[in-house]
Protein backbone atom coordinates (compact mmCIF):
# COMPACT_ATOMS: atom_id res chain seq x y z
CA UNK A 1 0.00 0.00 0.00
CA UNK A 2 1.02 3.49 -1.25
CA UNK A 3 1.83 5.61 2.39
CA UNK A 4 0.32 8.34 1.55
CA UNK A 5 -2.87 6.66 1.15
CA UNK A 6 -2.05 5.52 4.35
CA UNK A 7 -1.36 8.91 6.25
CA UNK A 8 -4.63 10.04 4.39
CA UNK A 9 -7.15 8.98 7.77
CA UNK A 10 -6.52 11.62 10.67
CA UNK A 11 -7.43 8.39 12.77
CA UNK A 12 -3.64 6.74 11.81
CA UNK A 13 -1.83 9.95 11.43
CA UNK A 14 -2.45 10.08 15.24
CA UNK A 15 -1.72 6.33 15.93
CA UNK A 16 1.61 7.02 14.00
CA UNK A 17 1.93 10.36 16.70
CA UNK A 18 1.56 8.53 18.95
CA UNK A 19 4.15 5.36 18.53
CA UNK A 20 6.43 8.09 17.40
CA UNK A 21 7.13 8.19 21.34
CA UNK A 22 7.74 4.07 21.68
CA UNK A 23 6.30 0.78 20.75
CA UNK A 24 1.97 0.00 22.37
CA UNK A 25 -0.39 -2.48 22.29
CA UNK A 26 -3.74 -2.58 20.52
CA UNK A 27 -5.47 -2.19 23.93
CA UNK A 28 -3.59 0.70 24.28
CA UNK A 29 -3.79 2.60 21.43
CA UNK A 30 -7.45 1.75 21.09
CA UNK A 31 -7.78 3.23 24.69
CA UNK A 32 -7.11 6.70 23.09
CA UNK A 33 -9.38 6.54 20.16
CA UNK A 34 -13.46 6.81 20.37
CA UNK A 35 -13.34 3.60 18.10
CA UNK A 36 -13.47 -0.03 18.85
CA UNK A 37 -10.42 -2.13 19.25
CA UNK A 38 -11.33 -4.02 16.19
CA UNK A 39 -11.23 -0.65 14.36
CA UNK A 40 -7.87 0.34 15.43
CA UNK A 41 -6.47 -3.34 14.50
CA UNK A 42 -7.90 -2.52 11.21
CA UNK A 43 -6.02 0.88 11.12
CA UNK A 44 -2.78 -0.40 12.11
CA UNK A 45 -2.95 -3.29 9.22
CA UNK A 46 -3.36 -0.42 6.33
CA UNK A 47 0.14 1.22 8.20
CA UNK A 48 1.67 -2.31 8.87
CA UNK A 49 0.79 -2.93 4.96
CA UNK A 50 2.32 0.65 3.89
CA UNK A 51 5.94 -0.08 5.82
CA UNK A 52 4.92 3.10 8.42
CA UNK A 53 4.50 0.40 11.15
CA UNK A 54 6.28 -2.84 12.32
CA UNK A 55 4.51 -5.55 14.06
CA UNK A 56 5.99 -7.78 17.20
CA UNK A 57 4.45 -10.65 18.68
CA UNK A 58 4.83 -10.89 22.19
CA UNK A 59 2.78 -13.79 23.69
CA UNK A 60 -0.68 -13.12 23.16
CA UNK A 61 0.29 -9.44 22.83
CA UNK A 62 0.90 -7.49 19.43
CA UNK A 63 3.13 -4.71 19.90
CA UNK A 64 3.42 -2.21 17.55
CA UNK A 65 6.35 0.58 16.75
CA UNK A 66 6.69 3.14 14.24
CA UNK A 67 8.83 2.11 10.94
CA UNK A 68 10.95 5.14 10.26
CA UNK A 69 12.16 3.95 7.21
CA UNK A 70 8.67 3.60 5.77
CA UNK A 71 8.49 7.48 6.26
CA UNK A 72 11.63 8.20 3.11
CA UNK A 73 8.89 8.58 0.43
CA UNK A 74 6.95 11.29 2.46
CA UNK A 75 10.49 12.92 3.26
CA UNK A 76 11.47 12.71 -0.24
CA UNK A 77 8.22 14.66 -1.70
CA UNK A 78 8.55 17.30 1.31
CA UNK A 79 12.53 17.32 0.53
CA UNK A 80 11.79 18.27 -3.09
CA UNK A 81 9.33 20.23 -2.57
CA UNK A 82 10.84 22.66 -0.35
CA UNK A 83 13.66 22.38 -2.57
CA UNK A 84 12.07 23.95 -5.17
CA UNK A 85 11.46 27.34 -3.55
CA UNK A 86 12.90 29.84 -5.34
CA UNK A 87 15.84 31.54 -3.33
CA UNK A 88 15.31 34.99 -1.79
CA UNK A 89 17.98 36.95 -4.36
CA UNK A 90 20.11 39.10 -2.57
CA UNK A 91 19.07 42.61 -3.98
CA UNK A 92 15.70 41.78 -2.04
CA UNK A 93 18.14 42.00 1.25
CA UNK A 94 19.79 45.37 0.06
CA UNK A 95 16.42 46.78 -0.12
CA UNK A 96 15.45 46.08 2.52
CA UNK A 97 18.09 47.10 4.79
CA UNK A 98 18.31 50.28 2.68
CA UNK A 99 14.84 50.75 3.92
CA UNK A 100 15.25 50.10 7.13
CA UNK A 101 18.07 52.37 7.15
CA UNK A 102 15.91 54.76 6.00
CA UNK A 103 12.95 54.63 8.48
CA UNK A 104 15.72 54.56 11.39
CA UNK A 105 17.12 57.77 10.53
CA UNK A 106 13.56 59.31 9.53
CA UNK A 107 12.33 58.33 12.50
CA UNK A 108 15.79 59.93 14.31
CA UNK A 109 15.06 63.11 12.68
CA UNK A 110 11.82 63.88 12.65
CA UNK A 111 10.92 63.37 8.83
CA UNK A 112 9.19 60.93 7.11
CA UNK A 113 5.80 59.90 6.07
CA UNK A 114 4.64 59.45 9.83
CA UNK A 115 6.25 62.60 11.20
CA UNK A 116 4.15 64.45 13.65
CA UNK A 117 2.89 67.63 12.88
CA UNK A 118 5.17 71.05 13.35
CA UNK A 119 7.67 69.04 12.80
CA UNK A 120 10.14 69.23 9.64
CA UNK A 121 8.24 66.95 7.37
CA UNK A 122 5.14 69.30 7.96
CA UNK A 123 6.62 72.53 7.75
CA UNK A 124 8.49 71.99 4.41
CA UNK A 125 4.96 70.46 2.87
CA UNK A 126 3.40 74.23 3.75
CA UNK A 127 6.50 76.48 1.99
């Protein structure tokens, strides 16, 4: 099974949150969810299935862990698609610290666009 069809139900997206903190049982997990026990045995099958989620027996227990290697195609898209934004070009950063620049001294001096009035700014608009 494809894991992003997998990570698709809100109900296993927070199964997976929660065995990112260790290995539970069904009874356990299930305790946590408004749905039967049955129901959360079916969820962790579609994760086991996808590779998000390994299985251990343990007597009559089932003990379940998150499978971090199951994760790399979810990485991968996120990877690439954060790789593709474009980078901020470095012109944008002269700008903006010419305009900053600008507002500190404006502001230091009285002039400016939000200048109070009698002060410089207003007094030259009136001559």
């Amino acid at each position: 099974m494809d894991p992003f069809n997998a990570l698709a139900d809100p109900i296993r997206r927070d199964l997976l949150r929660t065995l990112a903190s260790g290995p539970a049982r069904v009874v356990d997990l299930a305790a946590r969810h408004p749905i039967s026990r049955p129901a959360v045995s079916k969820h962790l099958r579609v994760l086991t299935e996808a590779g998000l989620v390994t299985v251990e027996d343990r007597g009559r227990e089932r003990h379940y862990a998150l499978a971090c290697p199951g994760l790399a195609p979810v990485r991968a898209l996120l990877d690439e698609l954060v790789g593709r934004r474009p980078p901020i070009p470095e012109k944008a950063f002269d700008a903006l610290d010419l305009e900053v620049r600008r507002t500190v001294h404006d502001r230091r001096t009285g002039t400016g666009a939000d200048a109070a009035p009698g002060t410089a700014s207003s007094q030259e608009e009136s001559a």
